[in-house]
C-alpha atoms as a PDB file:
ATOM      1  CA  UNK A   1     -27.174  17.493  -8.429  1.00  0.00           C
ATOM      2  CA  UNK A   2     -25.044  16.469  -5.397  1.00  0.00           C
ATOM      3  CA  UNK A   3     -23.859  12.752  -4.841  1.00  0.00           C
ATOM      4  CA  UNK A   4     -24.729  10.523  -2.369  1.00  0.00           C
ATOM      5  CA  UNK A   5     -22.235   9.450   0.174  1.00  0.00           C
ATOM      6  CA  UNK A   6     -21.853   6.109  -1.444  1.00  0.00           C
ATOM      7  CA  UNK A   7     -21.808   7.797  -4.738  1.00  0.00           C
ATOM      8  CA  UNK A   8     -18.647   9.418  -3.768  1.00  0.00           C
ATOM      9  CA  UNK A   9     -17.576   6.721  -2.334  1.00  0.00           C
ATOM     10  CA  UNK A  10     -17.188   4.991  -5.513  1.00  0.00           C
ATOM     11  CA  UNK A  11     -15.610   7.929  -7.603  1.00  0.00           C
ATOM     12  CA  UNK A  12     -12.904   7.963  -4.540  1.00  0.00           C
ATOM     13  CA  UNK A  13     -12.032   4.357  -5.149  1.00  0.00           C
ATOM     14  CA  UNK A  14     -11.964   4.742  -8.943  1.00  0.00           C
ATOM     15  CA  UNK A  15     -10.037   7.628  -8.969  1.00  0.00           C
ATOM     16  CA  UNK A  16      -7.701   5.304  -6.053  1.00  0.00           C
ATOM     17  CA  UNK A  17      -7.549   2.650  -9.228  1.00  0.00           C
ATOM     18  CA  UNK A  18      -6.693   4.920 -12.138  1.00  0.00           C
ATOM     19  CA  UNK A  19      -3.851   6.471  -9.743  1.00  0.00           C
ATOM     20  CA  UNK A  20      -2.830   3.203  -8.877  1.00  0.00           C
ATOM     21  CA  UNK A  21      -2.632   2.049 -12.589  1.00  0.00           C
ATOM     22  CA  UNK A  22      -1.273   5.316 -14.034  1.00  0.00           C
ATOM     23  CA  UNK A  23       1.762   5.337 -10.823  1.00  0.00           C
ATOM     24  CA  UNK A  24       2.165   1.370 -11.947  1.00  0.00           C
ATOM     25  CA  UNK A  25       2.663   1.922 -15.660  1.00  0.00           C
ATOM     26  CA  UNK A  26       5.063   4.923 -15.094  1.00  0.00           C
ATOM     27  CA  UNK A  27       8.014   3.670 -13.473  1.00  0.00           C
ATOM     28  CA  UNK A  28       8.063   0.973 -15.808  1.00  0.00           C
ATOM     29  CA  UNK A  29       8.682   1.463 -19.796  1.00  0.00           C
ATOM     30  CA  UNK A  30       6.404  -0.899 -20.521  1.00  0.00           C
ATOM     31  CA  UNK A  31       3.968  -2.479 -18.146  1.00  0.00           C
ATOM     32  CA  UNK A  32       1.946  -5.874 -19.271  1.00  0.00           C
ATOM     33  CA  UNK A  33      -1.617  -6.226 -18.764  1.00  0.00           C
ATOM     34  CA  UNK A  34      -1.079  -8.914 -16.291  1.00  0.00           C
ATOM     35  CA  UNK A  35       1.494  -6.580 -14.098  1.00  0.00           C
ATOM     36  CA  UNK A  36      -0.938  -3.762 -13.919  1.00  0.00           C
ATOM     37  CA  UNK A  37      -3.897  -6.459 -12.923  1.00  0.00           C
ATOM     38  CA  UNK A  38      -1.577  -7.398  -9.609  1.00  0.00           C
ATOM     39  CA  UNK A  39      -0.685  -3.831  -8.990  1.00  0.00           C
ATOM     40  CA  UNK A  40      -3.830  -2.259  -8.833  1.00  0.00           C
ATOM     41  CA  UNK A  41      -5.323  -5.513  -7.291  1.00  0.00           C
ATOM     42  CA  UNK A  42      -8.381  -5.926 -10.123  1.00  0.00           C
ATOM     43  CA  UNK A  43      -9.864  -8.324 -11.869  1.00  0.00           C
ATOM     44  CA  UNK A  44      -9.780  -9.600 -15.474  1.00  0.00           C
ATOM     45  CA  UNK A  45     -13.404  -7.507 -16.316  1.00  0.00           C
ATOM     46  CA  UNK A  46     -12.653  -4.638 -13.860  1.00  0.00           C
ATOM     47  CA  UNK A  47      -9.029  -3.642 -15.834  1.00  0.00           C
ATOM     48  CA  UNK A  48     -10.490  -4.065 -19.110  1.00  0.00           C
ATOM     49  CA  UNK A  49     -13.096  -1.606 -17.874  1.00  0.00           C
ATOM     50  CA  UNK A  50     -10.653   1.184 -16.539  1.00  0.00           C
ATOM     51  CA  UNK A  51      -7.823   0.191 -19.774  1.00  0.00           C
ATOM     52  CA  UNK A  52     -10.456   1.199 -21.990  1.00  0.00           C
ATOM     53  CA  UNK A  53     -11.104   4.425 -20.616  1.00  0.00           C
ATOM     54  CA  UNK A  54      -7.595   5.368 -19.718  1.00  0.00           C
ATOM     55  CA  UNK A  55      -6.770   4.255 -23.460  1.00  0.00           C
ATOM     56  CA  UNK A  56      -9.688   6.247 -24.830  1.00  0.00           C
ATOM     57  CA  UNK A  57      -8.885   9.326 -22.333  1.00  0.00           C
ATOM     58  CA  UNK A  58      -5.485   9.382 -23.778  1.00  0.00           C
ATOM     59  CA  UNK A  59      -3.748   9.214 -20.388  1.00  0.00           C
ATOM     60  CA  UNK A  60      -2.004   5.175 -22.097  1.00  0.00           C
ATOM     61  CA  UNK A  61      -1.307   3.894 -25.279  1.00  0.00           C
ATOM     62  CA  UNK A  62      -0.964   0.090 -26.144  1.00  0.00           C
ATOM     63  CA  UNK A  63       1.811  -1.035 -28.009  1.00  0.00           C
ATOM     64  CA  UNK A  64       3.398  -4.183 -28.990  1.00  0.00           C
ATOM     65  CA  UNK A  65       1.008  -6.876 -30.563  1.00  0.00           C
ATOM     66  CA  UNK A  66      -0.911 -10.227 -29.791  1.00  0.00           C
ATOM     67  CA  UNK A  67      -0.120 -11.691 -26.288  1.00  0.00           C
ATOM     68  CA  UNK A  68       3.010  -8.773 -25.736  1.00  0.00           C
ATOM     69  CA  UNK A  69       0.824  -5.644 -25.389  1.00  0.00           C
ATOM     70  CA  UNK A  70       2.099  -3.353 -23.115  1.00  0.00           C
ATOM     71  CA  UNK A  71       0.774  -0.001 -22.374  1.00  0.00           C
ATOM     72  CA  UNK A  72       2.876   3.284 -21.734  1.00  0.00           C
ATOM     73  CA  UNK A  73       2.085   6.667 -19.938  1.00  0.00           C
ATOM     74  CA  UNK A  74       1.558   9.252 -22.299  1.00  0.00           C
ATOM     75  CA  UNK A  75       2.219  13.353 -21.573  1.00  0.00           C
ATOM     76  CA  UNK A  76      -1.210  14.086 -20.973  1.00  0.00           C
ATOM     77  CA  UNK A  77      -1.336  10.406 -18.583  1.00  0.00           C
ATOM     78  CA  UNK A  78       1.329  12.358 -16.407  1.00  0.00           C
ATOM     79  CA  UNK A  79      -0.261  15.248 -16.081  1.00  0.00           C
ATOM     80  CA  UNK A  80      -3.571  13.236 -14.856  1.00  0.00           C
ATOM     81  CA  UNK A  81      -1.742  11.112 -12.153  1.00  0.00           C
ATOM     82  CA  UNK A  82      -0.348  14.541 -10.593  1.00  0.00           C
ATOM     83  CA  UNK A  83      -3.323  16.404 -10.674  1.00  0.00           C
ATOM     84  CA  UNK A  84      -4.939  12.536  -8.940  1.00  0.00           C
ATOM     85  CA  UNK A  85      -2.337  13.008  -6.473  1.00  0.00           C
ATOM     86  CA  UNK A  86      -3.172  16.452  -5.720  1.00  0.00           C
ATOM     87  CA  UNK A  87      -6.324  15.472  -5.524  1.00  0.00           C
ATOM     88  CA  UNK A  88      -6.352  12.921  -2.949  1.00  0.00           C
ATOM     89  CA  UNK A  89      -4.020  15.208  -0.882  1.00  0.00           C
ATOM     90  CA  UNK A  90      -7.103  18.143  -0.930  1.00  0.00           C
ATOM     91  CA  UNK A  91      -9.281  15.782   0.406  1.00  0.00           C
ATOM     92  CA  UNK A  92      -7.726  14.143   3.124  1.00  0.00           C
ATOM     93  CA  UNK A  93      -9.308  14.717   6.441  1.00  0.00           C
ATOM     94  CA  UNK A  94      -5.969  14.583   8.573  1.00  0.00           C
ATOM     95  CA  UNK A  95      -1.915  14.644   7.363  1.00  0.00           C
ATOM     96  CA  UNK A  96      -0.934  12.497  10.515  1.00  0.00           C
ATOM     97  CA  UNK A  97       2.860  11.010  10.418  1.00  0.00           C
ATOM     98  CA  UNK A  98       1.672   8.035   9.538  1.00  0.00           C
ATOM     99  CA  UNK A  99      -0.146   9.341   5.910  1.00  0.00           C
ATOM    100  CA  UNK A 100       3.524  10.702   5.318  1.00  0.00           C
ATOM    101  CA  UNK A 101       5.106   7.371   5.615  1.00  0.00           C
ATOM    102  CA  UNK A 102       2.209   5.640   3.432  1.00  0.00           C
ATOM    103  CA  UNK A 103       2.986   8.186   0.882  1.00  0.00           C
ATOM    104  CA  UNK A 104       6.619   7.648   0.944  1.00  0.00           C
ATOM    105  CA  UNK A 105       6.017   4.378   0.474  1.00  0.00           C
ATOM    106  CA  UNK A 106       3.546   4.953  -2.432  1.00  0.00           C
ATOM    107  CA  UNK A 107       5.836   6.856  -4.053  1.00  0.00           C
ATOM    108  CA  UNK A 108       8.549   4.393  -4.507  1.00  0.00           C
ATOM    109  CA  UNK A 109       9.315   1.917  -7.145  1.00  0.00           C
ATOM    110  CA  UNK A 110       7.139  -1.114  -7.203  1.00  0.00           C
ATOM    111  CA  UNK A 111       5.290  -0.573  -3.179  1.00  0.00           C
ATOM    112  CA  UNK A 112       2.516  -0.183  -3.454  1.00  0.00           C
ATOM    113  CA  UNK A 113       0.143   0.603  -0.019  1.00  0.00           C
ATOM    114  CA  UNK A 114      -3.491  -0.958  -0.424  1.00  0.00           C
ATOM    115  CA  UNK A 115      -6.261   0.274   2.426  1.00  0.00           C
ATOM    116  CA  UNK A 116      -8.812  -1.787   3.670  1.00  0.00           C
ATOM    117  CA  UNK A 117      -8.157  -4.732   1.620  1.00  0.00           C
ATOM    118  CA  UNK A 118     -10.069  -7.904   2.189  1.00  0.00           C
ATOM    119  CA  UNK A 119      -7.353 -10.926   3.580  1.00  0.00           C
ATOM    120  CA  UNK A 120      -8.698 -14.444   3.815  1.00  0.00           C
ATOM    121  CA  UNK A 121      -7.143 -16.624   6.760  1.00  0.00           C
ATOM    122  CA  UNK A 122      -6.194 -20.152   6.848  1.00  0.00           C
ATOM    123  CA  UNK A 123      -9.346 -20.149   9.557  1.00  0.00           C
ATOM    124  CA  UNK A 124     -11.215 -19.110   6.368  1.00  0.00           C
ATOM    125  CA  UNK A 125     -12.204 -15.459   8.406  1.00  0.00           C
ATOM    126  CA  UNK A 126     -11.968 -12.612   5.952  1.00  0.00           C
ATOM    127  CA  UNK A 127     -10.447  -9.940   7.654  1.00  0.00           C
ATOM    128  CA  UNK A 128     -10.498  -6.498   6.553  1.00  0.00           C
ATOM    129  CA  UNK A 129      -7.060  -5.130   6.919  1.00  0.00           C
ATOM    130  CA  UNK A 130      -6.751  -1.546   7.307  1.00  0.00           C
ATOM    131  CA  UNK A 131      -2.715  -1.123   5.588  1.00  0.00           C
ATOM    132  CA  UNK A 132      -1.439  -4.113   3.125  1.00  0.00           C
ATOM    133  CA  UNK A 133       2.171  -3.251   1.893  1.00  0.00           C
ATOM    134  CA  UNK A 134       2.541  -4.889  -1.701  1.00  0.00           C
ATOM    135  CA  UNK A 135       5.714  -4.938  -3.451  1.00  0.00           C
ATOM    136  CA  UNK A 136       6.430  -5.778  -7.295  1.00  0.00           C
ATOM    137  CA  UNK A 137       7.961  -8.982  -6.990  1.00  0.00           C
ATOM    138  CA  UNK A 138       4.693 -10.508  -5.528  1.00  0.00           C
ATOM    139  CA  UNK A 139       5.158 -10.492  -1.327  1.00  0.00           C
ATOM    140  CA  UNK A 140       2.258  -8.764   0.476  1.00  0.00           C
ATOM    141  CA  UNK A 141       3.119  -7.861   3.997  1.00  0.00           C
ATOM    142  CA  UNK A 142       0.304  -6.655   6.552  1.00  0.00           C
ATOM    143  CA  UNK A 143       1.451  -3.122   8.086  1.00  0.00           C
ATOM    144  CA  UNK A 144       0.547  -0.906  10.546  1.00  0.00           C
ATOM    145  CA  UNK A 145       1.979   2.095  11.756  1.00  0.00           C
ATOM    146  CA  UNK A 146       1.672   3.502  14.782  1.00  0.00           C
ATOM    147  CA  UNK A 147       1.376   7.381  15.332  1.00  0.00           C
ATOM    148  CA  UNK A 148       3.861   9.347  17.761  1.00  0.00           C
ATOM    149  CA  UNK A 149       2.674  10.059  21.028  1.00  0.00           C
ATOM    150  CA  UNK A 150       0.132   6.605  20.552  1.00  0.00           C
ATOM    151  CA  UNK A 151      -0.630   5.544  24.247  1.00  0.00           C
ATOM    152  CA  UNK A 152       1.152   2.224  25.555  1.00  0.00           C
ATOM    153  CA  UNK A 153      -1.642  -0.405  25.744  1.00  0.00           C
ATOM    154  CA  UNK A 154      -3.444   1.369  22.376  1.00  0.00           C
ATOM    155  CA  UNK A 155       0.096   0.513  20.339  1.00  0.00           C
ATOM    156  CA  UNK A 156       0.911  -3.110  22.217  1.00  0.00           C
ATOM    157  CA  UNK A 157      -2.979  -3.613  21.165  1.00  0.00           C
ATOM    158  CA  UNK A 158      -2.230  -2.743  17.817  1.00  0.00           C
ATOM    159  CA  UNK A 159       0.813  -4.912  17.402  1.00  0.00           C
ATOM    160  CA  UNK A 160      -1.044  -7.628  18.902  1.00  0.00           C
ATOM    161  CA  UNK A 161      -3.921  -7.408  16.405  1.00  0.00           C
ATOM    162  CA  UNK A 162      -1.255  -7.517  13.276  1.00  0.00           C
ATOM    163  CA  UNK A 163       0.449 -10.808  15.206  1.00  0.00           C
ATOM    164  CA  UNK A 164      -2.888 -12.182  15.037  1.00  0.00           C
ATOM    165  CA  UNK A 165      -3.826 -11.348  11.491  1.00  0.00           C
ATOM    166  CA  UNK A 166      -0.360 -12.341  10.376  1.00  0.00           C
ATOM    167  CA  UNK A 167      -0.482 -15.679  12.305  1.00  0.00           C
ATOM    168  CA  UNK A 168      -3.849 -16.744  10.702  1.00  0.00           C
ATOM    169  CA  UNK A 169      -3.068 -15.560   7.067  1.00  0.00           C
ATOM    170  CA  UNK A 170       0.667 -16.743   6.383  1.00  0.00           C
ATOM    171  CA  UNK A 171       1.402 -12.833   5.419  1.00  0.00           C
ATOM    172  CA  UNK A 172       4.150 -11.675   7.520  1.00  0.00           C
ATOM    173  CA  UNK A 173       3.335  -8.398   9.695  1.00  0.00           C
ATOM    174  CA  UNK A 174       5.821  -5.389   9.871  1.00  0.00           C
ATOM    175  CA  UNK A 175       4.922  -2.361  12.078  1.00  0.00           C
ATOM    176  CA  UNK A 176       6.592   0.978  12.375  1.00  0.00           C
ATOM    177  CA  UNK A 177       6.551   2.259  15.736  1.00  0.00           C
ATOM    178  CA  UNK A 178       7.670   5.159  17.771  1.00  0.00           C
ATOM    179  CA  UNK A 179      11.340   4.513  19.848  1.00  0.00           C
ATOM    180  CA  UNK A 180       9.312   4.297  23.017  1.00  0.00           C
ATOM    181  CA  UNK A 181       7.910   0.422  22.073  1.00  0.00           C
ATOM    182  CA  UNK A 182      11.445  -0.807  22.081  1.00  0.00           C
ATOM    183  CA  UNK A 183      11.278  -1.794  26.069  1.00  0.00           C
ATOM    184  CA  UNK A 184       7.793  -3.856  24.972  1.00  0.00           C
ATOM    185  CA  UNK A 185       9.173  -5.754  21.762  1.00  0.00           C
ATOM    186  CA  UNK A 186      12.224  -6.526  23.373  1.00  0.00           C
ATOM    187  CA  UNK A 187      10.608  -7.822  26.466  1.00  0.00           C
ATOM    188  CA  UNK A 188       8.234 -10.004  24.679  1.00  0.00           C
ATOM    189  CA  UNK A 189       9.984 -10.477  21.253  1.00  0.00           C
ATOM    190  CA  UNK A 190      13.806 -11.075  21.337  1.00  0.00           C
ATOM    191  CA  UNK A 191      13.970 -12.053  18.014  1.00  0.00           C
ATOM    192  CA  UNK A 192      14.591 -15.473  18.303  1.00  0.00           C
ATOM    193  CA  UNK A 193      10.768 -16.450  19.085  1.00  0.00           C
ATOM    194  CA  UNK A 194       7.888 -15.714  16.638  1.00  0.00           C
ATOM    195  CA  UNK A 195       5.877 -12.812  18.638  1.00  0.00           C
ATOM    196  CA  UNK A 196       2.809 -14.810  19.145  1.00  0.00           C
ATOM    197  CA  UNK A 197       3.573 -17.440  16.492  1.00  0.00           C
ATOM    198  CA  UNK A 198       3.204 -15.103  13.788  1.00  0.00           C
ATOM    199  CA  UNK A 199       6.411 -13.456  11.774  1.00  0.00           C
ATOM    200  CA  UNK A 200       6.715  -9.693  12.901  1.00  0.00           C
ATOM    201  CA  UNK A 201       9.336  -7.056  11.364  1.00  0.00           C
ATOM    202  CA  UNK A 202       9.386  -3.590  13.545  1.00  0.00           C
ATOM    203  CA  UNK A 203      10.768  -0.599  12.399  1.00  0.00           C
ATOM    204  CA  UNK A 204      11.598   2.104  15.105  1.00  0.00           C
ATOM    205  CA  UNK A 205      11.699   6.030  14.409  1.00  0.00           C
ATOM    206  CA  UNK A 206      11.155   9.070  16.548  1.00  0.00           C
ATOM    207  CA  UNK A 207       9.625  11.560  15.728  1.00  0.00           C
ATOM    208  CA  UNK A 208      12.677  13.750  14.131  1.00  0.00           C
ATOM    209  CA  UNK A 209      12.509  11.016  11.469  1.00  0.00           C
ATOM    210  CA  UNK A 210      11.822  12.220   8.263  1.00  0.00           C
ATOM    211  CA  UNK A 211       8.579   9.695   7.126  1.00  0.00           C
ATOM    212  CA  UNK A 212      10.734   9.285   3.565  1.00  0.00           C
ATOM    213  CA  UNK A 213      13.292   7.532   5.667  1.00  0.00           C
ATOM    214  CA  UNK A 214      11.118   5.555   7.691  1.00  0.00           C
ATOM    215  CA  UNK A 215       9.678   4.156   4.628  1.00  0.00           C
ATOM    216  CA  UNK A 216      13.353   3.471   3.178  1.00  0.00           C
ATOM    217  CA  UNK A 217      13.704   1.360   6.536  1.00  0.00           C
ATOM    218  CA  UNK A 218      10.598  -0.342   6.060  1.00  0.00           C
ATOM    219  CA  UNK A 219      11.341  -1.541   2.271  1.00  0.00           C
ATOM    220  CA  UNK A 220      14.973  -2.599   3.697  1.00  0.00           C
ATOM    221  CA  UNK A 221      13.582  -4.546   6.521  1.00  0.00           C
ATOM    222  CA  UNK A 222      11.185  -6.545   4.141  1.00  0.00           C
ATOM    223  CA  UNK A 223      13.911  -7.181   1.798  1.00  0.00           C
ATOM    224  CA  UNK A 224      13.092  -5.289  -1.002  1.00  0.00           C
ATOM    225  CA  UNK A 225      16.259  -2.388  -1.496  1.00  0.00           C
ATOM    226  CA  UNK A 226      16.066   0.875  -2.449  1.00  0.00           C
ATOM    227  CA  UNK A 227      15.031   1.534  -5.689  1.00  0.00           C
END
């Protein structure tokens, strides 16, 4: 029996989670409950739920006792988050620059790109931002990056809309943009001046750039090294 669209909605997003949570616990020895609940952006009921079936799969064990337990990728765990990876590869509908650079960034030590992820503002608007850049010691920055070739008014649009978002949330905004956008940001932003009142970061790249390095730029701009 096929699924329904939102059917496979769902078993996209889960499978999204369990990579998120298997990627999370590997590049640490030992990750803590609580450090995998922030990483994979869940709830208290929602990681038991997806613990339990990782634990019972195989792909983690628990170890420690009482309030230390930490959980640790196993063989079989590994195996699972490539064959995840793969996965999600198969079944995207376009490798565009900007995928490259989101999976760059995925790929790295403690960054972690969310999609879609629900921001509330200090207007008390939830906004639905498309790209939220997390990093492991707890700084979420709304991101956007902008595709080579990306028409004028579409990207200074674009960069306005994270300015706004950024503005009304507190989260500071960081775009990657083709070399092109220079003449606009340095018009209108000269670094001295919030762009719009809200706290931008830009990253420039043409598009020689290989998207591993523009995602090394972006994690050096925000402060967090290389790792």
């Amino acid at each position: 029996m096929r699924k329904s669209p939102s059917e496979r909605k769902k078993y996209r997003k889960e499978n999204e989670v369990i990579e998120r949570i298997l990627r999370f616990v590997k590049q640490r020895d030992r990750a803590l409950k609580t450090h995998i609940m922030y990483a994979a952006n869940l709830n208290t009921l929602s990681l038991e739920k997806f613990l339990a079936r990782l634990i019972e799969s195989g792909a983690i064990v628990p170890v420690g006792e009482g309030d230390r337990v930490a959980y640790v990728i196993t063989p079989k765990g590994e195996q699972l988050l490539s064959l995840l990876v793969l996965v999600r590869k198969l079944m995207s509908t376009s490798d565009t620059y900007s995928s490259g650079v989101a999976e760059s960034l995925n790929e790295k030590e403690g960054v972690t790109v969310l999609r879609h992820e629900e921001v509330v503002g200090r207007s008390g608007v939830i906004y639905r931002v498309g790209m939220v850049l997390r990093f492991a010691d707890g700084r979420d920055f709304i991101m956007d990056i902008i595709e080579p070739g990306t028409d004028l008014t579409e990207g200074v649009l674009r960069i306005a809309k994270i300015a706004f978002l950024s503005r009304d949330t507190g989260l500071a905004g960081v775009v990657a943009l083709p070399t092109e956008f220079i003449r606009f940001i340095t018009l209108y932003y000269g670094g001295n001046e919030p762009l719009f009142g809200a706290n931008m970061l830009f990253v420039y790249y043409t598009g020689l750039d290989d998207p591993a390095s523009v995602a090394e730029r972006i994690c050096t701009i925000c402060g967090y090294g290389a790792r």
